[in-house]
PDB file of N, CA and C in Angstrom:
ATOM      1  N   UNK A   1      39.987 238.284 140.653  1.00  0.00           N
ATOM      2  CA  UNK A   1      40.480 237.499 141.767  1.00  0.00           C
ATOM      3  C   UNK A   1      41.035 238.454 142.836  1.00  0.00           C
ATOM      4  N   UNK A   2      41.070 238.189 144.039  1.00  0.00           N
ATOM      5  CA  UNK A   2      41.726 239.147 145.002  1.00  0.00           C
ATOM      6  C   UNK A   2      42.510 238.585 145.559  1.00  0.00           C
ATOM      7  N   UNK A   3      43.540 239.241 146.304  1.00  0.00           N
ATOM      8  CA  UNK A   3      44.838 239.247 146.375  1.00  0.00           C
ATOM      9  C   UNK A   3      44.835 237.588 147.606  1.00  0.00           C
ATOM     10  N   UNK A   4      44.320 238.182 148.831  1.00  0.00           N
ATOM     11  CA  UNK A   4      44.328 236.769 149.335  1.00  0.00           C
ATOM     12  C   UNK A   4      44.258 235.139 148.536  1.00  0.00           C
ATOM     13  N   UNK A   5      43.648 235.439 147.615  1.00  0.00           N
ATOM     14  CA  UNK A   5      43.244 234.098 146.910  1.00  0.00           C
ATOM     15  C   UNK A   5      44.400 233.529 146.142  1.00  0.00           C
ATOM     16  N   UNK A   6      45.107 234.828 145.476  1.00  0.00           N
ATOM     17  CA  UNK A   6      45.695 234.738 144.691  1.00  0.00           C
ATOM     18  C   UNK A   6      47.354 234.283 145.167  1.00  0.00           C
ATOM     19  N   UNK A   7      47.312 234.661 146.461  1.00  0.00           N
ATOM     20  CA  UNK A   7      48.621 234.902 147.109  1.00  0.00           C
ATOM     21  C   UNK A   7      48.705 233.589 147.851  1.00  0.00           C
ATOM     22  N   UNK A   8      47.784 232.585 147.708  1.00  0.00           N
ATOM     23  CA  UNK A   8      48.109 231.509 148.654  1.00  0.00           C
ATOM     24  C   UNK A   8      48.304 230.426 147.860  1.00  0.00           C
ATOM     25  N   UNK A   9      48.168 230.244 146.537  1.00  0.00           N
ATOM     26  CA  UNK A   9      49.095 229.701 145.639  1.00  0.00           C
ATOM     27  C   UNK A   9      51.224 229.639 146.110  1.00  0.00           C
ATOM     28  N   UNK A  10      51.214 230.840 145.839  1.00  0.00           N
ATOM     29  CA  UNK A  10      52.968 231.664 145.734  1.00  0.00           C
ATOM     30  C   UNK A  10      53.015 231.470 147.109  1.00  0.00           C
ATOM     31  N   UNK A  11      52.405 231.269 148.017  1.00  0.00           N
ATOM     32  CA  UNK A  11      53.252 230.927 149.476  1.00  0.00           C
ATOM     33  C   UNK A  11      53.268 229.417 149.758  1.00  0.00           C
ATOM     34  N   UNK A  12      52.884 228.392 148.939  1.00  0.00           N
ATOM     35  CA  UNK A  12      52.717 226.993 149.132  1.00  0.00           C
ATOM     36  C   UNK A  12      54.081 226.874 147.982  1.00  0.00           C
ATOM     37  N   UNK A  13      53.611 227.539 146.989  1.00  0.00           N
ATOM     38  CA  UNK A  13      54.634 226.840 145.674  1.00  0.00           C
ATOM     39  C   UNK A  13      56.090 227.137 145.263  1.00  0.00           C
ATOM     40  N   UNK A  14      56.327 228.429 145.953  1.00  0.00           N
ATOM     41  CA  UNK A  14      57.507 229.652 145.522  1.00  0.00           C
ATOM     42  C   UNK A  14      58.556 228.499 146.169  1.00  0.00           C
ATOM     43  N   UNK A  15      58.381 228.378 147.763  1.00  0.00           N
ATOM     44  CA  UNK A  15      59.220 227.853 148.311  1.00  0.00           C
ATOM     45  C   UNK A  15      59.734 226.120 148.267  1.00  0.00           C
ATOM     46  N   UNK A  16      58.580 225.262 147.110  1.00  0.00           N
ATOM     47  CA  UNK A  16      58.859 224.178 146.896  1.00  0.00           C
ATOM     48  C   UNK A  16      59.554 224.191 146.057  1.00  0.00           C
ATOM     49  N   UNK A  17      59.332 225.130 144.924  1.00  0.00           N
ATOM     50  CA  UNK A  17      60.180 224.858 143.646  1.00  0.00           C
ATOM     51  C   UNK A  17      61.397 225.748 144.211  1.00  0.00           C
ATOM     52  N   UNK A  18      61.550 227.059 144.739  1.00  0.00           N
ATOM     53  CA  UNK A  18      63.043 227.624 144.418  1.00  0.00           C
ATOM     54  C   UNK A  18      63.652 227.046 145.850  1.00  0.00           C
ATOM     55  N   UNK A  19      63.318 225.920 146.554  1.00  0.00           N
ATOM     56  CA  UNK A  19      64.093 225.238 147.500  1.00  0.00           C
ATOM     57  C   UNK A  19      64.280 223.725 147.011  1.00  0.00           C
ATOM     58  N   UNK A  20      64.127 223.298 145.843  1.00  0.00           N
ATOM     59  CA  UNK A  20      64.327 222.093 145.661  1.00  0.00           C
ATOM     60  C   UNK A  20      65.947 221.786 145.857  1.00  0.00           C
ATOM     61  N   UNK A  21      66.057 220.112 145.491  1.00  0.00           N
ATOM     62  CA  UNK A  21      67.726 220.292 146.237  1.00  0.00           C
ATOM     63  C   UNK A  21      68.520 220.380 145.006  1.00  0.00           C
ATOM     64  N   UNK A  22      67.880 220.464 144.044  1.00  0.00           N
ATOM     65  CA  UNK A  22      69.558 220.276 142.748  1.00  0.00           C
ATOM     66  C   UNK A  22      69.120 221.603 142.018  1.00  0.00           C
ATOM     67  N   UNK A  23      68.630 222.984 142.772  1.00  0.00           N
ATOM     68  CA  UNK A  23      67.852 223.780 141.708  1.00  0.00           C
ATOM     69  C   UNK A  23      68.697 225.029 142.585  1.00  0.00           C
ATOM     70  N   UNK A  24      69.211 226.413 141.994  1.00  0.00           N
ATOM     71  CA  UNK A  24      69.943 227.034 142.370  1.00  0.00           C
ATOM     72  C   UNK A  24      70.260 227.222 144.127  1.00  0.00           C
ATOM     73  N   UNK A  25      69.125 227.463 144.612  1.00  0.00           N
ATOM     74  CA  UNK A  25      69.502 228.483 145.994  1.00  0.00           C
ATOM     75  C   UNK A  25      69.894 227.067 146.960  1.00  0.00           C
ATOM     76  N   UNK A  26      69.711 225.435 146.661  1.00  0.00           N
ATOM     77  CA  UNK A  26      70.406 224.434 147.531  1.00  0.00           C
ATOM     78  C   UNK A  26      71.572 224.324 146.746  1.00  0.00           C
ATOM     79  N   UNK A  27      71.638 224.676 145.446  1.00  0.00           N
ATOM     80  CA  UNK A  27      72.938 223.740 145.214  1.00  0.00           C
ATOM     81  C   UNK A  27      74.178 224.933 145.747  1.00  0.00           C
ATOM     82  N   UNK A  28      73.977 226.677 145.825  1.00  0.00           N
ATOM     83  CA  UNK A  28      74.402 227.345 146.086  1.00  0.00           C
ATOM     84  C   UNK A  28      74.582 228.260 146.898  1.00  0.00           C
ATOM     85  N   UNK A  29      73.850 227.784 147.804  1.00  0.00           N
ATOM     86  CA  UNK A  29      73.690 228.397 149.048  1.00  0.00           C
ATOM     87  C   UNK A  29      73.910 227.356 149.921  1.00  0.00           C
ATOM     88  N   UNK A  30      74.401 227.800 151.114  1.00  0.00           N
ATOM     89  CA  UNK A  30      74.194 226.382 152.561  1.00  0.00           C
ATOM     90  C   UNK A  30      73.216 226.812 153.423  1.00  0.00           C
ATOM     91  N   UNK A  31      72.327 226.106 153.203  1.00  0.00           N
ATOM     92  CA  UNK A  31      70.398 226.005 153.729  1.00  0.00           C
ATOM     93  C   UNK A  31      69.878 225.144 153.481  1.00  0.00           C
ATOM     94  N   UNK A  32      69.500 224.476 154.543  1.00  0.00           N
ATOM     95  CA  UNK A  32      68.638 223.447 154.245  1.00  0.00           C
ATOM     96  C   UNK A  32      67.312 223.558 154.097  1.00  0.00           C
ATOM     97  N   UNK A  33      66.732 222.625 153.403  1.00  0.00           N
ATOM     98  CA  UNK A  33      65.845 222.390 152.953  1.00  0.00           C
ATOM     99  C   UNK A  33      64.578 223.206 153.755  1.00  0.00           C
ATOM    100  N   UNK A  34      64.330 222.729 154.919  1.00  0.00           N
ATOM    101  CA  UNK A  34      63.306 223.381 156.055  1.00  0.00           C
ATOM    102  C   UNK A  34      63.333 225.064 155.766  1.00  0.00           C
ATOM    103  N   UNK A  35      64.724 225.313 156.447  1.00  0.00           N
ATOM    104  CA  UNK A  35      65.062 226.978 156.770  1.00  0.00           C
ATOM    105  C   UNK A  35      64.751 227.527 155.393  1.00  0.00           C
ATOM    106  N   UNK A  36      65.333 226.608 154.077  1.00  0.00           N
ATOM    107  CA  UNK A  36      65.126 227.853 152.631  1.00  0.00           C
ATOM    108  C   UNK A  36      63.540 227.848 152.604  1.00  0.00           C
ATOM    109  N   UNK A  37      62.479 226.940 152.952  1.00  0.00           N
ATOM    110  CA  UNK A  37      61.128 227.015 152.435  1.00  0.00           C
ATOM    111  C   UNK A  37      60.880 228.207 153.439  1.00  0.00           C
ATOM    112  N   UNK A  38      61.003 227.950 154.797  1.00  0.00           N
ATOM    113  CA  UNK A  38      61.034 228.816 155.702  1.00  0.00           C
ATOM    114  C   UNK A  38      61.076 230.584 155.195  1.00  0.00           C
ATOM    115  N   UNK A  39      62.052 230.971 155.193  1.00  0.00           N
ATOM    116  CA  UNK A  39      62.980 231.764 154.390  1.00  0.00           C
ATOM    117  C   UNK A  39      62.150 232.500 152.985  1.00  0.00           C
ATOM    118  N   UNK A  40      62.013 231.563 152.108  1.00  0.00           N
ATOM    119  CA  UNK A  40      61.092 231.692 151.214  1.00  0.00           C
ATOM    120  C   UNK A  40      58.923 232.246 151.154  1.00  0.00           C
ATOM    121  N   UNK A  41      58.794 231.885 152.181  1.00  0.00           N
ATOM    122  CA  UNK A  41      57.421 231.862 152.362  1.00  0.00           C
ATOM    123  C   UNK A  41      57.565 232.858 152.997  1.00  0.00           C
ATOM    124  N   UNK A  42      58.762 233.614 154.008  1.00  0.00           N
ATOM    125  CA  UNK A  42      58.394 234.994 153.968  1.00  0.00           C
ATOM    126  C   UNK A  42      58.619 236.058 154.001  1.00  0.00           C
ATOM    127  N   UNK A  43      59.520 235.178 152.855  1.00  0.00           N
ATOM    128  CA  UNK A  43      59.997 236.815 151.416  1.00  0.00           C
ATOM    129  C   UNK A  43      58.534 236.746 150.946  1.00  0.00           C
ATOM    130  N   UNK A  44      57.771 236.047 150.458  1.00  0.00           N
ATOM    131  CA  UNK A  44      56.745 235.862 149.525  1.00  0.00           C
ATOM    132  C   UNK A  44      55.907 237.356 150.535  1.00  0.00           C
ATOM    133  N   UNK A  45      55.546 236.921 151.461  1.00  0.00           N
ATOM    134  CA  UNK A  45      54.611 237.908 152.371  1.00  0.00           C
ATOM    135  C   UNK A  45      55.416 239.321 152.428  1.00  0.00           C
ATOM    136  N   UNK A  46      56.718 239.366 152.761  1.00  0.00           N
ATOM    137  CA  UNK A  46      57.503 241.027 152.780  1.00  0.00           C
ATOM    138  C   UNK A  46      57.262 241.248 151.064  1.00  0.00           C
ATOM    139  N   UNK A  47      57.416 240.761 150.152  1.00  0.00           N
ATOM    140  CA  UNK A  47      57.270 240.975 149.076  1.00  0.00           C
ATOM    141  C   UNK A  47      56.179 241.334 148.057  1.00  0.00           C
ATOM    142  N   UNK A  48      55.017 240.690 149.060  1.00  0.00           N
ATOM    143  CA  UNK A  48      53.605 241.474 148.071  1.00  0.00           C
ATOM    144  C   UNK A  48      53.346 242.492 148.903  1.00  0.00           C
ATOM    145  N   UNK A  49      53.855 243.118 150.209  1.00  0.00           N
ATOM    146  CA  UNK A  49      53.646 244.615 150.693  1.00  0.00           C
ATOM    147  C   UNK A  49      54.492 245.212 149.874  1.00  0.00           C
ATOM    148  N   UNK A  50      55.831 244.823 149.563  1.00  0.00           N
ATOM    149  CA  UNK A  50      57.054 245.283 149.281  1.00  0.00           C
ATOM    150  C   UNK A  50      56.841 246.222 147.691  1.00  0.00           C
ATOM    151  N   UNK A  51      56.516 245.366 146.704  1.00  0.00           N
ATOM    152  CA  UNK A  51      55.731 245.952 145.780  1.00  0.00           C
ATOM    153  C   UNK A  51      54.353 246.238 145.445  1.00  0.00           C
ATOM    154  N   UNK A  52      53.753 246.055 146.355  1.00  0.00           N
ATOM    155  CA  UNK A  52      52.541 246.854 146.493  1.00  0.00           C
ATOM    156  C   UNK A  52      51.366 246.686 145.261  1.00  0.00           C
ATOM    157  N   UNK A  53      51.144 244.736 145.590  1.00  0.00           N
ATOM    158  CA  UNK A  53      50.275 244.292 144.719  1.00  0.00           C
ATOM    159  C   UNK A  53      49.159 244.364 145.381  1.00  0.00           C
ATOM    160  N   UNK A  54      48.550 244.620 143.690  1.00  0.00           N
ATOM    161  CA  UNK A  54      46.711 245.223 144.373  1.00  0.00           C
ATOM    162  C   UNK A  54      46.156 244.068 144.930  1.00  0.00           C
ATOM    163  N   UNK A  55      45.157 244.645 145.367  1.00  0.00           N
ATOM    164  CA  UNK A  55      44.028 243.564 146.259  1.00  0.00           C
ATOM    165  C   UNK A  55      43.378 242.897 145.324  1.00  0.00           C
ATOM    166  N   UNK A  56      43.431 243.522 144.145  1.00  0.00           N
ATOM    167  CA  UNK A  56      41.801 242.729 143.329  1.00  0.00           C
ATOM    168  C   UNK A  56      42.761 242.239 141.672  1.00  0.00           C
ATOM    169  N   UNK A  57      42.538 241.270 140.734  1.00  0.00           N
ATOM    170  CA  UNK A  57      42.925 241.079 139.513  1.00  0.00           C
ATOM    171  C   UNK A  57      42.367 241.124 138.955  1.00  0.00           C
ATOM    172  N   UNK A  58      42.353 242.272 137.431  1.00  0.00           N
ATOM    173  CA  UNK A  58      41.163 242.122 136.774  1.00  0.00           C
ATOM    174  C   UNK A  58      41.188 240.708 135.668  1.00  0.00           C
ATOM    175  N   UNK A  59      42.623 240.782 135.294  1.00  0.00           N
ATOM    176  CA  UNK A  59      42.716 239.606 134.573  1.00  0.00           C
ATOM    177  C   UNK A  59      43.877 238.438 134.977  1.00  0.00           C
ATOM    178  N   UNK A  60      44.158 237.161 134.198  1.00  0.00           N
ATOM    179  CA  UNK A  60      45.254 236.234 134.332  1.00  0.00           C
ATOM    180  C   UNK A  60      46.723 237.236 134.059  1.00  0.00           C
ATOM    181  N   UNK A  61      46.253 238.173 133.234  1.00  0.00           N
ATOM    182  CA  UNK A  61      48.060 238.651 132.739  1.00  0.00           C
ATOM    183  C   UNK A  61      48.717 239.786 134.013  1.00  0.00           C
ATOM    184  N   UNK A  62      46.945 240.280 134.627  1.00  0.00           N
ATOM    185  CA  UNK A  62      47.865 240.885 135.444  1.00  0.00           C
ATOM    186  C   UNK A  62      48.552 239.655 136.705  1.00  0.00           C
ATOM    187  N   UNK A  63      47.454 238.819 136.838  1.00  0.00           N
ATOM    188  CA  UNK A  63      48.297 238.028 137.956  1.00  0.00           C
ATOM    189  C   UNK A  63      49.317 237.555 137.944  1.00  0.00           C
ATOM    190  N   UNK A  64      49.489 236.853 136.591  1.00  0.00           N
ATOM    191  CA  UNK A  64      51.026 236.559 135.869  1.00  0.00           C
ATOM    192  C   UNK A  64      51.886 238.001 136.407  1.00  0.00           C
ATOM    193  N   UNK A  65      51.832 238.804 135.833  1.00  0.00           N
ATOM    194  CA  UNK A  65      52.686 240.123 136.159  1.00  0.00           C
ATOM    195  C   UNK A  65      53.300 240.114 137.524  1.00  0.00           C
ATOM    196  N   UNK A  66      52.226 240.322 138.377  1.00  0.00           N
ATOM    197  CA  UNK A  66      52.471 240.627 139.879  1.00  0.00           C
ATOM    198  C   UNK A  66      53.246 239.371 140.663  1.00  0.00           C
ATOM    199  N   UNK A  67      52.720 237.985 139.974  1.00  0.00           N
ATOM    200  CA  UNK A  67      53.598 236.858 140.142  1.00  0.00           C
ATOM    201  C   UNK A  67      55.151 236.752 140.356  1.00  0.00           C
ATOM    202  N   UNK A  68      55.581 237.683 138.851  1.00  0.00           N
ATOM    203  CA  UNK A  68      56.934 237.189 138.470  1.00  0.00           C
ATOM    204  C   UNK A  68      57.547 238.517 139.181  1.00  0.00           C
ATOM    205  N   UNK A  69      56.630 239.460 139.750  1.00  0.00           N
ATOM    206  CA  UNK A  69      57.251 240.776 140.257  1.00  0.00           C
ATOM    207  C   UNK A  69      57.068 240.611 142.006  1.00  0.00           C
ATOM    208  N   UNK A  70      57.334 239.411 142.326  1.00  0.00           N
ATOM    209  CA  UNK A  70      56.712 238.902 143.546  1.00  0.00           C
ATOM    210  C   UNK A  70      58.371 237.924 143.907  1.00  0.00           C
ATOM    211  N   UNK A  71      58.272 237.116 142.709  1.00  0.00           N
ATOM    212  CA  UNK A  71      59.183 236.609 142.432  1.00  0.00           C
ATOM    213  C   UNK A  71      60.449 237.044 141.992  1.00  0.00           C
ATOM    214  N   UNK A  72      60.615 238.011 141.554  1.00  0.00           N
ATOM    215  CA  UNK A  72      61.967 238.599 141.382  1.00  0.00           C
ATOM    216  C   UNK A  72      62.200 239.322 142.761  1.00  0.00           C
ATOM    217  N   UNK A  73      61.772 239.724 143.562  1.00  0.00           N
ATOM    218  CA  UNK A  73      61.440 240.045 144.741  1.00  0.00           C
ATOM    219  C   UNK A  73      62.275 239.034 145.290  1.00  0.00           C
ATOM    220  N   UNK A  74      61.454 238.161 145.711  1.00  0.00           N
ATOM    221  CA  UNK A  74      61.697 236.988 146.648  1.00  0.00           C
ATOM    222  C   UNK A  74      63.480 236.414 146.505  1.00  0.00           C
ATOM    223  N   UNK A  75      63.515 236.478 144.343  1.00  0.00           N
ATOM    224  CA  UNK A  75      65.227 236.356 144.718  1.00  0.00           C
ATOM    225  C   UNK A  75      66.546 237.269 145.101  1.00  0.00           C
ATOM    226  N   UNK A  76      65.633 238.672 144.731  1.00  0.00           N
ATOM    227  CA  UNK A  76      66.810 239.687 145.545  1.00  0.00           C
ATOM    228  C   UNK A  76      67.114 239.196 146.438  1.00  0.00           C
ATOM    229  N   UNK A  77      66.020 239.544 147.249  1.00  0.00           N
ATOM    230  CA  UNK A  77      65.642 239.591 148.809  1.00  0.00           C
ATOM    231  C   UNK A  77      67.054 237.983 149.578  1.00  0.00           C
ATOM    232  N   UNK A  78      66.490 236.744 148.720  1.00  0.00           N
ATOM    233  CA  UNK A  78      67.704 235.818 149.210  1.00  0.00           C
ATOM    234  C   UNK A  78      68.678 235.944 148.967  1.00  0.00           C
ATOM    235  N   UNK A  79      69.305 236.689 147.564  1.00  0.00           N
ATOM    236  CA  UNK A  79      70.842 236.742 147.023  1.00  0.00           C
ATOM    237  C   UNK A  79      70.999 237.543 148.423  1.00  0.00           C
ATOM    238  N   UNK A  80      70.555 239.034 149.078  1.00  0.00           N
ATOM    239  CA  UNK A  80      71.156 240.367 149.874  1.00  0.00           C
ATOM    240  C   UNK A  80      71.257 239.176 151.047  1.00  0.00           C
ATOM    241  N   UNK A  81      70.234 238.683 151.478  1.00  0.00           N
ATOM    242  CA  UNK A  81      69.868 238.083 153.323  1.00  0.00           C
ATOM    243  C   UNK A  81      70.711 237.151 153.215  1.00  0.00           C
ATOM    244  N   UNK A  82      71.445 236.377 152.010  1.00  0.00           N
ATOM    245  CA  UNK A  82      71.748 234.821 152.598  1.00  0.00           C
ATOM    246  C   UNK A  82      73.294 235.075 151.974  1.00  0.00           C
ATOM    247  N   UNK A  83      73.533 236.142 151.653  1.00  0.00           N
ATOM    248  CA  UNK A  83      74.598 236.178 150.983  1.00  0.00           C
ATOM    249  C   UNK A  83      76.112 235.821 151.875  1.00  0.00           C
ATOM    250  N   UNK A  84      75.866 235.533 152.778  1.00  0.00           N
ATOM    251  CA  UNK A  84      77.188 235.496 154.444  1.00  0.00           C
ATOM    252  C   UNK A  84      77.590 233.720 153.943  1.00  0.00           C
ATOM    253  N   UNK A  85      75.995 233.179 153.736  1.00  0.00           N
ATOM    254  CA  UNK A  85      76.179 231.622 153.438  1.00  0.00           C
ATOM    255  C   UNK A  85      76.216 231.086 151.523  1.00  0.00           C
ATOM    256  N   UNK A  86      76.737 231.790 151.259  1.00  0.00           N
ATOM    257  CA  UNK A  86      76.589 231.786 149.230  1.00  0.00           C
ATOM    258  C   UNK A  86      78.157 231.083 149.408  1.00  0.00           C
ATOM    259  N   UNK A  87      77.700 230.158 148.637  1.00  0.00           N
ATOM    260  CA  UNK A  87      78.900 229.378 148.338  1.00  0.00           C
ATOM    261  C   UNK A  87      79.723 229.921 146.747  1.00  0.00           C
ATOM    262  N   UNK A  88      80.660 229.569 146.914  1.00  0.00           N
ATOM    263  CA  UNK A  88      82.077 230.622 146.016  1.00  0.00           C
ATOM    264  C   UNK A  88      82.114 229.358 145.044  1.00  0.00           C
ATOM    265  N   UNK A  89      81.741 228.564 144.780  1.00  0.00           N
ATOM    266  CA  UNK A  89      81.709 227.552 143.424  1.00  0.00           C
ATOM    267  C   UNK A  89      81.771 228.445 142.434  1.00  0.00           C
ATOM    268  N   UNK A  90      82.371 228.320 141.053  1.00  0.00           N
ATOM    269  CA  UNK A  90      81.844 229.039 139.722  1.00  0.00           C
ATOM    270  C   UNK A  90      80.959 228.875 139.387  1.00  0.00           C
ATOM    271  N   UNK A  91      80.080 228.193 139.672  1.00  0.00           N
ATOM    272  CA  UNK A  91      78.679 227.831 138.841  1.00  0.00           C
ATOM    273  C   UNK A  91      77.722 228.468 140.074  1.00  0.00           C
ATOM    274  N   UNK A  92      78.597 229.217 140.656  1.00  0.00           N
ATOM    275  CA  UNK A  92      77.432 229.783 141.602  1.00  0.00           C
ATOM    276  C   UNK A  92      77.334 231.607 141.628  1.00  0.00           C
ATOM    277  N   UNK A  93      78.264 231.855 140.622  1.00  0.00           N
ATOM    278  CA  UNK A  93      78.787 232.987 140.587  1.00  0.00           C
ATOM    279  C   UNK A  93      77.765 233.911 140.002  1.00  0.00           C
ATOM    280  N   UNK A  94      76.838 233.366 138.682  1.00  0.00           N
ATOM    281  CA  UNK A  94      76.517 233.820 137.914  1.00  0.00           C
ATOM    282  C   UNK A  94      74.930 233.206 137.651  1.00  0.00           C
ATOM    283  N   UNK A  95      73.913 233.682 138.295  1.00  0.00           N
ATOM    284  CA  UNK A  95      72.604 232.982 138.438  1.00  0.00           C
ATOM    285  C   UNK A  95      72.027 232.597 137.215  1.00  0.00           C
ATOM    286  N   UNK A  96      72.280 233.393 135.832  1.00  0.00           N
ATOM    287  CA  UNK A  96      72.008 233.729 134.959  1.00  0.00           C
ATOM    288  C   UNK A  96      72.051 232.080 134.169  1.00  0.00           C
ATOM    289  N   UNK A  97      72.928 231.623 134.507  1.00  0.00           N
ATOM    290  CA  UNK A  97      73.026 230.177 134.370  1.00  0.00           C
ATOM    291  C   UNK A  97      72.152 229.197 134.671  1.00  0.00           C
ATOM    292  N   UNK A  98      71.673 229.082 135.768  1.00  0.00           N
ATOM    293  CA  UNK A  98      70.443 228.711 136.338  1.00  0.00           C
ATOM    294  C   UNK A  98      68.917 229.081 135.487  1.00  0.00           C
ATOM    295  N   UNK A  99      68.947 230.339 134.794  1.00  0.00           N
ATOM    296  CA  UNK A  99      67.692 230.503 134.378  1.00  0.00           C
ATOM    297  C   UNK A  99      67.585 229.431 132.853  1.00  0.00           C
TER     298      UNK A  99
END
């Protein structure tokens, strides 16, 4: 599979699921809905230059791989950028909770 193909999945889906409203980055962050998909779709794009996923897949495990390394990406990237608007709740303290 090559990378375009593969990458237009994770720019439709990244930002539906990790912007939903009762799922970490709304319940703990102040962003709405629009701006986090916003926001999200392009970390997704700084993030497959960022780690420097290949153009071509030979298999599902590597795409899986580059996926979740796309995705851990994408949540640095919001904890550092959005961190001015991170809400101070305890249950927001510790993401680890969320997983």
């Amino acid at each position: 599979m090559f990378q375009a193909e593969w990458k237009h999945p994770l720019v439709i889906d990244f930002p539906r699921i990790l912007c939903e409203k009762n799922d970490y980055i709304r319940s703990c962050f102040h962003v709405q809905e629009s701006d986090c998909r916003s926001i999200v779709k392009s970390q997704v794009e700084l993030c497959v230059k960022e780690v420097q996923v290949p153009k071509t897949f030979a298999n599902e495990r590597q795409e899986v791989y580059w996926a979740e390394k796309v995705g851990r990406c994408v949540g640095n990237h919001f904890e550092t950028d959005q961190a001015r608007v991170k809400k101070k709740d305890w249950q927001c303290r510790d993401i680890k909770k969320w997983l």
